[in-house]
PDB file of N, CA and C in Angstrom:
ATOM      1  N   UNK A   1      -9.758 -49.907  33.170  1.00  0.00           N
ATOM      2  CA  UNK A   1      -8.411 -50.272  33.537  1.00  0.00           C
ATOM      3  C   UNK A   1      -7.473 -49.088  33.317  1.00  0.00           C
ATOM      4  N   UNK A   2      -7.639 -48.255  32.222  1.00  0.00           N
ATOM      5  CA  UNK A   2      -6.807 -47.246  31.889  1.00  0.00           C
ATOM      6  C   UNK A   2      -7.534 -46.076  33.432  1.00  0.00           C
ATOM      7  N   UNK A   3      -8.273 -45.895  33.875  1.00  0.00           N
ATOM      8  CA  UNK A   3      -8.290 -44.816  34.432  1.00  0.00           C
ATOM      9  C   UNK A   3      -7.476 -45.151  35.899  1.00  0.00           C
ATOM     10  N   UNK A   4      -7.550 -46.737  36.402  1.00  0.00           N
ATOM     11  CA  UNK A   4      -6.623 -47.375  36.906  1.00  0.00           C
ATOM     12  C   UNK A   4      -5.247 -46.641  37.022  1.00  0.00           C
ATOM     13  N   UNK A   5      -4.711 -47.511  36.008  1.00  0.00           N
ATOM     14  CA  UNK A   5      -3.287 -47.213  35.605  1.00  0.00           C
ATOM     15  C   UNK A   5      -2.653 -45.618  36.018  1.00  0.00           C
ATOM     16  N   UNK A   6      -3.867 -44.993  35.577  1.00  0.00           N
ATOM     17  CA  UNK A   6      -3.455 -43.083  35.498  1.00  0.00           C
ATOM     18  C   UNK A   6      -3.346 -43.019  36.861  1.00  0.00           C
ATOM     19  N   UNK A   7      -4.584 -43.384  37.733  1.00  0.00           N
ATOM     20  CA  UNK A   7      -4.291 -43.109  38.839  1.00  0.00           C
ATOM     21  C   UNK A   7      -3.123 -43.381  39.714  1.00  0.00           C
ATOM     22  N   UNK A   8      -2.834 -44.767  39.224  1.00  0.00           N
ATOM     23  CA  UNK A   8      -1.420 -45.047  40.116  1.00  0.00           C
ATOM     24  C   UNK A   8      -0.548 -44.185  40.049  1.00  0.00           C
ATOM     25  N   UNK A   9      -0.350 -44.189  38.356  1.00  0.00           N
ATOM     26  CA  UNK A   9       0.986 -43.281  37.826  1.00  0.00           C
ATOM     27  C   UNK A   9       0.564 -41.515  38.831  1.00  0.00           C
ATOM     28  N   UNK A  10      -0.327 -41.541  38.367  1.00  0.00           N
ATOM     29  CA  UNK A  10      -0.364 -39.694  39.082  1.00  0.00           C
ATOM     30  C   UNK A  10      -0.343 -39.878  40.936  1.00  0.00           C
ATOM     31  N   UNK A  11      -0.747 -40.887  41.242  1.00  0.00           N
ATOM     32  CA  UNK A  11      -0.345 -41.126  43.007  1.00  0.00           C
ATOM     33  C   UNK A  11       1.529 -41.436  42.994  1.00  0.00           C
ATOM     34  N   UNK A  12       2.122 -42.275  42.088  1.00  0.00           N
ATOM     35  CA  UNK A  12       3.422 -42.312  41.916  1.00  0.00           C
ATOM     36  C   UNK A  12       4.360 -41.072  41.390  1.00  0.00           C
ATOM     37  N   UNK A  13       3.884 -39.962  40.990  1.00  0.00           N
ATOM     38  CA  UNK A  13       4.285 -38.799  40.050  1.00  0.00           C
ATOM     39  C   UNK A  13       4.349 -37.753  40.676  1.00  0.00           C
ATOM     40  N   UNK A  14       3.068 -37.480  41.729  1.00  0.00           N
ATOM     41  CA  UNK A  14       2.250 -35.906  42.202  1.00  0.00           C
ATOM     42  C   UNK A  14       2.452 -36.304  43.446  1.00  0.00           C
ATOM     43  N   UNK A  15       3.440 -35.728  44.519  1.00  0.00           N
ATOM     44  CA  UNK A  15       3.530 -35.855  45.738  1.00  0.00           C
ATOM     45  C   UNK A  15       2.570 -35.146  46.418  1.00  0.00           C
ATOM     46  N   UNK A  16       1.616 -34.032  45.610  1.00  0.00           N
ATOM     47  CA  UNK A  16       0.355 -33.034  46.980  1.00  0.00           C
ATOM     48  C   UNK A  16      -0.260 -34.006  46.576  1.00  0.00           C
ATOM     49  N   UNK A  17      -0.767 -35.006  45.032  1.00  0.00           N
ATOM     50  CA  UNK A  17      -2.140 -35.430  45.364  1.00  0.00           C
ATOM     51  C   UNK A  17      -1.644 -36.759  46.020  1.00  0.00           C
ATOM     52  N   UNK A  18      -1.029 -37.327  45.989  1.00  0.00           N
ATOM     53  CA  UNK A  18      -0.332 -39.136  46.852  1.00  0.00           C
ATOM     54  C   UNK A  18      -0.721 -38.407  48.289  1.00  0.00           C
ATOM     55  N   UNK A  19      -0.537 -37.238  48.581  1.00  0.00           N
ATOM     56  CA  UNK A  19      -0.520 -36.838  50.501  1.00  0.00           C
ATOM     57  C   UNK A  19      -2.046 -36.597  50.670  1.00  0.00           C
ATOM     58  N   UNK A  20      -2.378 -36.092  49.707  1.00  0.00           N
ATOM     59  CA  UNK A  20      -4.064 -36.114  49.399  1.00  0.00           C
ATOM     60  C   UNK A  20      -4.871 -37.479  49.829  1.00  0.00           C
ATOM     61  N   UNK A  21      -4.267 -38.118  49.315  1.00  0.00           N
ATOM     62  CA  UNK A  21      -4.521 -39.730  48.702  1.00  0.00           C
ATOM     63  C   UNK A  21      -4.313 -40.392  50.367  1.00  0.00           C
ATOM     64  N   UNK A  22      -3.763 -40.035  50.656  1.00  0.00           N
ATOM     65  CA  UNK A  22      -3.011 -41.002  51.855  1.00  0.00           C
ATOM     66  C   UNK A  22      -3.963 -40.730  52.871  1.00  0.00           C
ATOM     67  N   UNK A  23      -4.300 -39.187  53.280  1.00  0.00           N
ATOM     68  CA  UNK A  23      -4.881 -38.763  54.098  1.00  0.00           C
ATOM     69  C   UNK A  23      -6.273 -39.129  54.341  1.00  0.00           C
ATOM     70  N   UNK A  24      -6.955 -38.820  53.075  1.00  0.00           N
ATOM     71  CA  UNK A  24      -8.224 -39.502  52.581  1.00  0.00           C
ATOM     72  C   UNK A  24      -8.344 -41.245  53.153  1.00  0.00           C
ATOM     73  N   UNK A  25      -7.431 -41.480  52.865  1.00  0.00           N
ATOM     74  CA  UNK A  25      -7.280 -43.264  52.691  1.00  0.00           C
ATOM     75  C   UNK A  25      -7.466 -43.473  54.743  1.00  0.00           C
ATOM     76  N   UNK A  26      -6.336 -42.710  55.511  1.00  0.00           N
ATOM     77  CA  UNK A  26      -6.027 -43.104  56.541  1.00  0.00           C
ATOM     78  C   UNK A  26      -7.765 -43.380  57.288  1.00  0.00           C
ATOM     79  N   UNK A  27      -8.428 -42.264  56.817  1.00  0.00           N
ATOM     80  CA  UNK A  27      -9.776 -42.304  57.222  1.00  0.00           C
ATOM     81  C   UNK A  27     -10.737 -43.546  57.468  1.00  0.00           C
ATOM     82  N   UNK A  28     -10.746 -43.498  55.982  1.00  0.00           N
ATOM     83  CA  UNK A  28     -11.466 -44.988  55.615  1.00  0.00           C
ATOM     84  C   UNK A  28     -10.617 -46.015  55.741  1.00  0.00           C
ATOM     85  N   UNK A  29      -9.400 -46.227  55.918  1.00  0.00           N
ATOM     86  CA  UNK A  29      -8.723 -47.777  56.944  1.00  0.00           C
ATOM     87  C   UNK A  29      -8.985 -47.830  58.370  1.00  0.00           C
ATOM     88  N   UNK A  30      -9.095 -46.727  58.475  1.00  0.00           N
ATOM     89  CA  UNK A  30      -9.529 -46.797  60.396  1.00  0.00           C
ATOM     90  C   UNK A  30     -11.121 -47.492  60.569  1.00  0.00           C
ATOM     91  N   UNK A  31     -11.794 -47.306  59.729  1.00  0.00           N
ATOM     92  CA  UNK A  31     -13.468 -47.483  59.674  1.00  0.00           C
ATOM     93  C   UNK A  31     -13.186 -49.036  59.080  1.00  0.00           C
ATOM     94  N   UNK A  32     -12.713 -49.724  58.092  1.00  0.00           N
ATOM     95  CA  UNK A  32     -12.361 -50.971  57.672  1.00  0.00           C
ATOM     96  C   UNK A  32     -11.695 -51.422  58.664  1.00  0.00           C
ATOM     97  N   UNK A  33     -10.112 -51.013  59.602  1.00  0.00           N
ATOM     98  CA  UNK A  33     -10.195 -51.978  60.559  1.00  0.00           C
ATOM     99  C   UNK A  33     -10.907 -52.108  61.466  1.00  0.00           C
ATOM    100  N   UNK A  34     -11.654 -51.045  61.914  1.00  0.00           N
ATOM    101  CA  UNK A  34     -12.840 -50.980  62.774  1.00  0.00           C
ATOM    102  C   UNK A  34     -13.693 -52.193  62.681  1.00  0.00           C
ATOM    103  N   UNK A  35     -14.310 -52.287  61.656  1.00  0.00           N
ATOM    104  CA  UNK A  35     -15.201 -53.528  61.043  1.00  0.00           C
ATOM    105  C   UNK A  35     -14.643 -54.700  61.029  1.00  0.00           C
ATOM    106  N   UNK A  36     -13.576 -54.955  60.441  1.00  0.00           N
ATOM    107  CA  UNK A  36     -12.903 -56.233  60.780  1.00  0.00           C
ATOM    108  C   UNK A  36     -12.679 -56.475  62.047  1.00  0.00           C
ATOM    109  N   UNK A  37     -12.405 -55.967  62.974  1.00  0.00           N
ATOM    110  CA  UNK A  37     -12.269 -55.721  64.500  1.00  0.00           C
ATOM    111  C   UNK A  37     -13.266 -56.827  65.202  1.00  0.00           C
ATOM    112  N   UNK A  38     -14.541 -55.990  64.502  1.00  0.00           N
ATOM    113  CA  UNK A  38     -15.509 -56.350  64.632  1.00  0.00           C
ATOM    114  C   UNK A  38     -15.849 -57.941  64.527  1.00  0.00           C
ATOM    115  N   UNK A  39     -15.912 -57.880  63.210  1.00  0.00           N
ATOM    116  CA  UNK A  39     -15.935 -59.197  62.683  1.00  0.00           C
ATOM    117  C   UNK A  39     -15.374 -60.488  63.201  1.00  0.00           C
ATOM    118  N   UNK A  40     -14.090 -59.971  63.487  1.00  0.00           N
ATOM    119  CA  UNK A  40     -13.170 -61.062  64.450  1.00  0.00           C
ATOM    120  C   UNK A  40     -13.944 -61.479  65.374  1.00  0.00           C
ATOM    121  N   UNK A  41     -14.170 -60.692  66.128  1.00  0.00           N
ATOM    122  CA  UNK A  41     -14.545 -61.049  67.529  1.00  0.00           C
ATOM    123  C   UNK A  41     -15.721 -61.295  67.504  1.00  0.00           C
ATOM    124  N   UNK A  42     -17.038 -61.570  66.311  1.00  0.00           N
ATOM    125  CA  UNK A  42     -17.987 -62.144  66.363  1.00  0.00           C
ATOM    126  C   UNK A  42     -17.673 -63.289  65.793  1.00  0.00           C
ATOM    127  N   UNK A  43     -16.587 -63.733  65.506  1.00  0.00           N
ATOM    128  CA  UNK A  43     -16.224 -65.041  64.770  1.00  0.00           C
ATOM    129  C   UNK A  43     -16.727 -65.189  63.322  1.00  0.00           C
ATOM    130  N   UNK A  44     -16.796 -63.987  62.843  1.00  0.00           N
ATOM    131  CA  UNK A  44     -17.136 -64.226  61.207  1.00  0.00           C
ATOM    132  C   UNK A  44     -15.938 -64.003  60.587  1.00  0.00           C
ATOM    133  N   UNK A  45     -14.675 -64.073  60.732  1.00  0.00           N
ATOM    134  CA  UNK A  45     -13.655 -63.458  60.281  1.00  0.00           C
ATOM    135  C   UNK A  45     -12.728 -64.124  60.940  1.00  0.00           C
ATOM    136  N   UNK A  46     -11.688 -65.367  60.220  1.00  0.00           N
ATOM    137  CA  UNK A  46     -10.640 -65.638  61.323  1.00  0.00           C
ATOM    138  C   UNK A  46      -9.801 -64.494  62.216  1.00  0.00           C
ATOM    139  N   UNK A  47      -9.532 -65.157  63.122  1.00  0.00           N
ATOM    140  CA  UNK A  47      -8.559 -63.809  64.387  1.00  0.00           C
ATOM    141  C   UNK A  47      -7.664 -64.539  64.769  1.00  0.00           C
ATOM    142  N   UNK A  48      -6.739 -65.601  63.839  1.00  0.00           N
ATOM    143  CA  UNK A  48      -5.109 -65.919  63.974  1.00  0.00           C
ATOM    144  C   UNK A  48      -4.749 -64.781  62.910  1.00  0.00           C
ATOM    145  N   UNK A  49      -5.002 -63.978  62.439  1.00  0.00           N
ATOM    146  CA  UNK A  49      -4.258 -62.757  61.448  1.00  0.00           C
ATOM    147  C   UNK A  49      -4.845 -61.618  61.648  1.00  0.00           C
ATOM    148  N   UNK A  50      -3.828 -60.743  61.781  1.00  0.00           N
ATOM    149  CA  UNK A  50      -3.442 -59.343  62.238  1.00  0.00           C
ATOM    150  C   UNK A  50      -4.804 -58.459  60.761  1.00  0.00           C
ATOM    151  N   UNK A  51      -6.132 -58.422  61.692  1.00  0.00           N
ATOM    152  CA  UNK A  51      -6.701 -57.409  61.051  1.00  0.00           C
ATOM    153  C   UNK A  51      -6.162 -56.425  59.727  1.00  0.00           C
ATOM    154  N   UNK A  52      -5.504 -55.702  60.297  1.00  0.00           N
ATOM    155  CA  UNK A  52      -4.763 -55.289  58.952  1.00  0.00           C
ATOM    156  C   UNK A  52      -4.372 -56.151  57.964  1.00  0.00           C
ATOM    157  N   UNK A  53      -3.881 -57.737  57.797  1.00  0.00           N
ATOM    158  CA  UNK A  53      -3.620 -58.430  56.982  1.00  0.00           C
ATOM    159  C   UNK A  53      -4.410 -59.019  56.364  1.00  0.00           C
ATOM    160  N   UNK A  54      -5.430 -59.190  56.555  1.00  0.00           N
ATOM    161  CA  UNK A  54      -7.145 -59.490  55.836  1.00  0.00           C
ATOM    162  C   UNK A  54      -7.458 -58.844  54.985  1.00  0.00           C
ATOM    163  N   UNK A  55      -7.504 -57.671  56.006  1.00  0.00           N
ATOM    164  CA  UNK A  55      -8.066 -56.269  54.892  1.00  0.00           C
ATOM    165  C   UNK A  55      -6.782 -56.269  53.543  1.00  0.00           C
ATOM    166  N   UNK A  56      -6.010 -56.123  53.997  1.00  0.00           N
ATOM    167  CA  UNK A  56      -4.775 -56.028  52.636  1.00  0.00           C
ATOM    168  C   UNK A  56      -4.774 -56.868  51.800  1.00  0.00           C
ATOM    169  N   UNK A  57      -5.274 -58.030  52.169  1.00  0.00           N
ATOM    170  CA  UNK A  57      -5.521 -59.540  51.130  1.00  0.00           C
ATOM    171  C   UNK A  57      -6.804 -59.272  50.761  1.00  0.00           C
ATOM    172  N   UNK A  58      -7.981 -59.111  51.213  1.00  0.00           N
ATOM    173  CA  UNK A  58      -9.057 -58.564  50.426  1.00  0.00           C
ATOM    174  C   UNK A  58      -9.078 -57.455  49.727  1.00  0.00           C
ATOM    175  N   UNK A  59      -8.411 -56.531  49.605  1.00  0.00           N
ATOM    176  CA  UNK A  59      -7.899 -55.444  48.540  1.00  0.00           C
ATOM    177  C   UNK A  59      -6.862 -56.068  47.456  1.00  0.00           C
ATOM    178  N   UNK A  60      -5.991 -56.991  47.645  1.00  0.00           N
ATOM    179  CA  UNK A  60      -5.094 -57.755  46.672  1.00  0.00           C
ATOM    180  C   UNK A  60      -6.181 -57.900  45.704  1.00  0.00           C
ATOM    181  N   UNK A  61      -7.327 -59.166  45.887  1.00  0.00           N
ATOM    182  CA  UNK A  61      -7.896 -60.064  45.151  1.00  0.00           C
ATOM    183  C   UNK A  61      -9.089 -58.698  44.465  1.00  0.00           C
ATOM    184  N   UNK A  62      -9.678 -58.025  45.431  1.00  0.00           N
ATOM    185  CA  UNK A  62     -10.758 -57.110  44.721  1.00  0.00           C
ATOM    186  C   UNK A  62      -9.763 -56.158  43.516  1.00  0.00           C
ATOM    187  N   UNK A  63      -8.610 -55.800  43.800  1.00  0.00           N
ATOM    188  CA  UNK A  63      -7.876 -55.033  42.846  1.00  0.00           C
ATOM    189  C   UNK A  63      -7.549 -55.793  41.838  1.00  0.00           C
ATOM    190  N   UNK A  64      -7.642 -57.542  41.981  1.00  0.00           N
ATOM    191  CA  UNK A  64      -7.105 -58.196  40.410  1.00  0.00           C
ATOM    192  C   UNK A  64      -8.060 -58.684  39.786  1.00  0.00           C
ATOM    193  N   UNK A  65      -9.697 -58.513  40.758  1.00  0.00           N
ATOM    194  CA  UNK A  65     -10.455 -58.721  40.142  1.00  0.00           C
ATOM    195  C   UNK A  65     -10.807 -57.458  39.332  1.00  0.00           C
ATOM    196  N   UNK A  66     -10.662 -56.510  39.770  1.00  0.00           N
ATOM    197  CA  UNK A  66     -11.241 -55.407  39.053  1.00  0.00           C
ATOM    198  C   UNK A  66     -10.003 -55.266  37.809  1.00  0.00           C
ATOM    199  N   UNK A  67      -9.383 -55.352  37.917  1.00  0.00           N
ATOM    200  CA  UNK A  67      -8.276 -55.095  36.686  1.00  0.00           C
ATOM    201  C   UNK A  67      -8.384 -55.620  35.542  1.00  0.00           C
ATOM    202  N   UNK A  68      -8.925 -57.222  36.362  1.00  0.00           N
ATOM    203  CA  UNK A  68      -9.081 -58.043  35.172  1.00  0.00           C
ATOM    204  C   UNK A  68     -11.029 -58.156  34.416  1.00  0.00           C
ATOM    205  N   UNK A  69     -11.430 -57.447  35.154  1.00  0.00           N
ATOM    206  CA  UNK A  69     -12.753 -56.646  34.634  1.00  0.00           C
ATOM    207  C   UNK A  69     -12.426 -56.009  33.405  1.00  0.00           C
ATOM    208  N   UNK A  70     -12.181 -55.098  34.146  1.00  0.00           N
ATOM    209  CA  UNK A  70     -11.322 -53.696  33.379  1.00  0.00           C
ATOM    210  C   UNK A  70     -10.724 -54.007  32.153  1.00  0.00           C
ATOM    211  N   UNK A  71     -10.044 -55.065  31.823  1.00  0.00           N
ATOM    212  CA  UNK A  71      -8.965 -55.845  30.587  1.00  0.00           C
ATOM    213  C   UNK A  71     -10.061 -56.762  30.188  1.00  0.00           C
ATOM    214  N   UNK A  72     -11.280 -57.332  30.289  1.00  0.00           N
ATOM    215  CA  UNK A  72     -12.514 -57.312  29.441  1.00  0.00           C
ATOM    216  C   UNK A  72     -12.305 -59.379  29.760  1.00  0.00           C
ATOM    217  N   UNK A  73     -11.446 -59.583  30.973  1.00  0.00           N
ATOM    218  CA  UNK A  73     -11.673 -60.657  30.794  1.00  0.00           C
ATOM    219  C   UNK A  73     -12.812 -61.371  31.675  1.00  0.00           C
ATOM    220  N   UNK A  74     -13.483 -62.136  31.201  1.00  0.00           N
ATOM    221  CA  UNK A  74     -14.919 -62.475  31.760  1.00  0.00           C
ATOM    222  C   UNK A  74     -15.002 -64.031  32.125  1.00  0.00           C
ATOM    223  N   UNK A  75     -13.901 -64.173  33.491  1.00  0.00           N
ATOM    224  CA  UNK A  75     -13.781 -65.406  34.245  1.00  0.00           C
ATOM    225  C   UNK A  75     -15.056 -65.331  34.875  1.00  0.00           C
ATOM    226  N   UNK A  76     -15.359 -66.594  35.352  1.00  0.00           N
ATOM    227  CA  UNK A  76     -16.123 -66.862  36.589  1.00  0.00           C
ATOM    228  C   UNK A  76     -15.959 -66.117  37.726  1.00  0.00           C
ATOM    229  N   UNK A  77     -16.190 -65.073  38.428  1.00  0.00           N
ATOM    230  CA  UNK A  77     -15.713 -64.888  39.747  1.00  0.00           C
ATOM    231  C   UNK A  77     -16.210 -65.605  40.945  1.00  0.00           C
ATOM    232  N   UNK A  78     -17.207 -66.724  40.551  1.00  0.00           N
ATOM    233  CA  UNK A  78     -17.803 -67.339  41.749  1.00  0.00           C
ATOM    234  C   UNK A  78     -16.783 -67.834  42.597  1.00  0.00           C
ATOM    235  N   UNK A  79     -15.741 -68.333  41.711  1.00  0.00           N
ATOM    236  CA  UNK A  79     -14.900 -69.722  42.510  1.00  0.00           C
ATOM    237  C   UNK A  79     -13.664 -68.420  43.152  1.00  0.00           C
ATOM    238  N   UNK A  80     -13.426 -67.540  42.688  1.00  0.00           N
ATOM    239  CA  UNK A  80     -12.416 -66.529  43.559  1.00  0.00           C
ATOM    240  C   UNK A  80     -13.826 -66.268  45.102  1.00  0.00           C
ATOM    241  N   UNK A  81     -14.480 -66.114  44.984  1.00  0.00           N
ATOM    242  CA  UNK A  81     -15.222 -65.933  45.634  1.00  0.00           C
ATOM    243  C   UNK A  81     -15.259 -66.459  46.840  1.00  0.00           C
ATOM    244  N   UNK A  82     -15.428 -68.039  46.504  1.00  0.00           N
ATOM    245  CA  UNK A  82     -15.114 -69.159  47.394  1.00  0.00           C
ATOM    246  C   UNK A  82     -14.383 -69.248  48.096  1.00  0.00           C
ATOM    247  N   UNK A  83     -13.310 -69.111  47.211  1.00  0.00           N
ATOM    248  CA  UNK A  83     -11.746 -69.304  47.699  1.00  0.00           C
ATOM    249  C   UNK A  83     -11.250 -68.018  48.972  1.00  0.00           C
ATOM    250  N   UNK A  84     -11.976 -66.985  48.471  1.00  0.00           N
ATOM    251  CA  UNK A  84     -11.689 -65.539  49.708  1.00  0.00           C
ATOM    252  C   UNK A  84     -12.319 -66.279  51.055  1.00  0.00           C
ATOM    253  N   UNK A  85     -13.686 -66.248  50.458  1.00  0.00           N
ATOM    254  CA  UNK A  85     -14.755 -66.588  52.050  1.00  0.00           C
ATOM    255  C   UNK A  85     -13.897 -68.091  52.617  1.00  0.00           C
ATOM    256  N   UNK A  86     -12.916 -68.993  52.118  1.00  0.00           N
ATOM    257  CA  UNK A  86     -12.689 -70.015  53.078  1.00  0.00           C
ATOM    258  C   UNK A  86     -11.109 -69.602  53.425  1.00  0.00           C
ATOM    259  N   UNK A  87     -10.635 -68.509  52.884  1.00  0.00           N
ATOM    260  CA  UNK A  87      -9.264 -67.970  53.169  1.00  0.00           C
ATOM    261  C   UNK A  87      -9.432 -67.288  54.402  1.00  0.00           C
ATOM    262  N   UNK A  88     -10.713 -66.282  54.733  1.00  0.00           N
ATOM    263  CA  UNK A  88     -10.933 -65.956  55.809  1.00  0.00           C
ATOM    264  C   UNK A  88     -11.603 -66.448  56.832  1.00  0.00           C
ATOM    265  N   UNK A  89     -12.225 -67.413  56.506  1.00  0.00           N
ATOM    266  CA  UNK A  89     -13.428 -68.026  57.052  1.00  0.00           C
ATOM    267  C   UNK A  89     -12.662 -68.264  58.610  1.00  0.00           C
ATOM    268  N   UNK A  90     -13.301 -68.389  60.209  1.00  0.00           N
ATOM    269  CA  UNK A  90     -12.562 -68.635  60.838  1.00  0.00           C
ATOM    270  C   UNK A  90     -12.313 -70.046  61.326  1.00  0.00           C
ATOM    271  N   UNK A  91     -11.043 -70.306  62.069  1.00  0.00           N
ATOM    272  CA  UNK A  91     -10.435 -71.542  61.854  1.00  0.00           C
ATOM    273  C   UNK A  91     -11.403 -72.085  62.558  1.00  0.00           C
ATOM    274  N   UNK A  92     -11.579 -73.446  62.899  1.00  0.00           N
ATOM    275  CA  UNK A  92     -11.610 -74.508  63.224  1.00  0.00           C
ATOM    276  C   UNK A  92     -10.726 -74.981  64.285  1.00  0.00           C
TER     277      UNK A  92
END
């Protein structure tokens, strides 16, 4: 969790490495919406929400799961689990 934290603070602090950071990042979001793209349109992935908004909600929950890793707390993650796969699951 602490190496977490540093990182934010030094992406919030260090404007070459945040442009670093960004650039790197733009890469691998193009390849993630790529896949979700994907996904949609094989119907494994609802497609009433804007690709990009999936992906950003599945980074929410993986970032509070990992945090709360990280802070040593040792929930169940099955039932977050659940709860993602029927958040995306596609509609009906």
């Amino acid at each position: 969790m602490g190496v977490y934290l540093e990182i934010a603070r030094m992406l919030r602090t260090d404007p070459a490495l945040r442009e670093r950071w960004l650039r790197h990042n733009e890469e691998h979001d193009l390849l993630l919406l790529e896949r979700m793209r994907e996904l949609q349109a094989h119907g494994e992935v609802r497609d009433d929400v804007e690709p990009t908004v999936v992906g950003r909600f599945l980074g929410v929950v993986l970032d509070g799961i990992a945090l709360g890793a990280g802070a040593g707390v040792r929930d169940d993650v099955e039932p977050l689990i659940r709860l993602v796969e029927d958040a995306i699951a596609p509609r009906k």
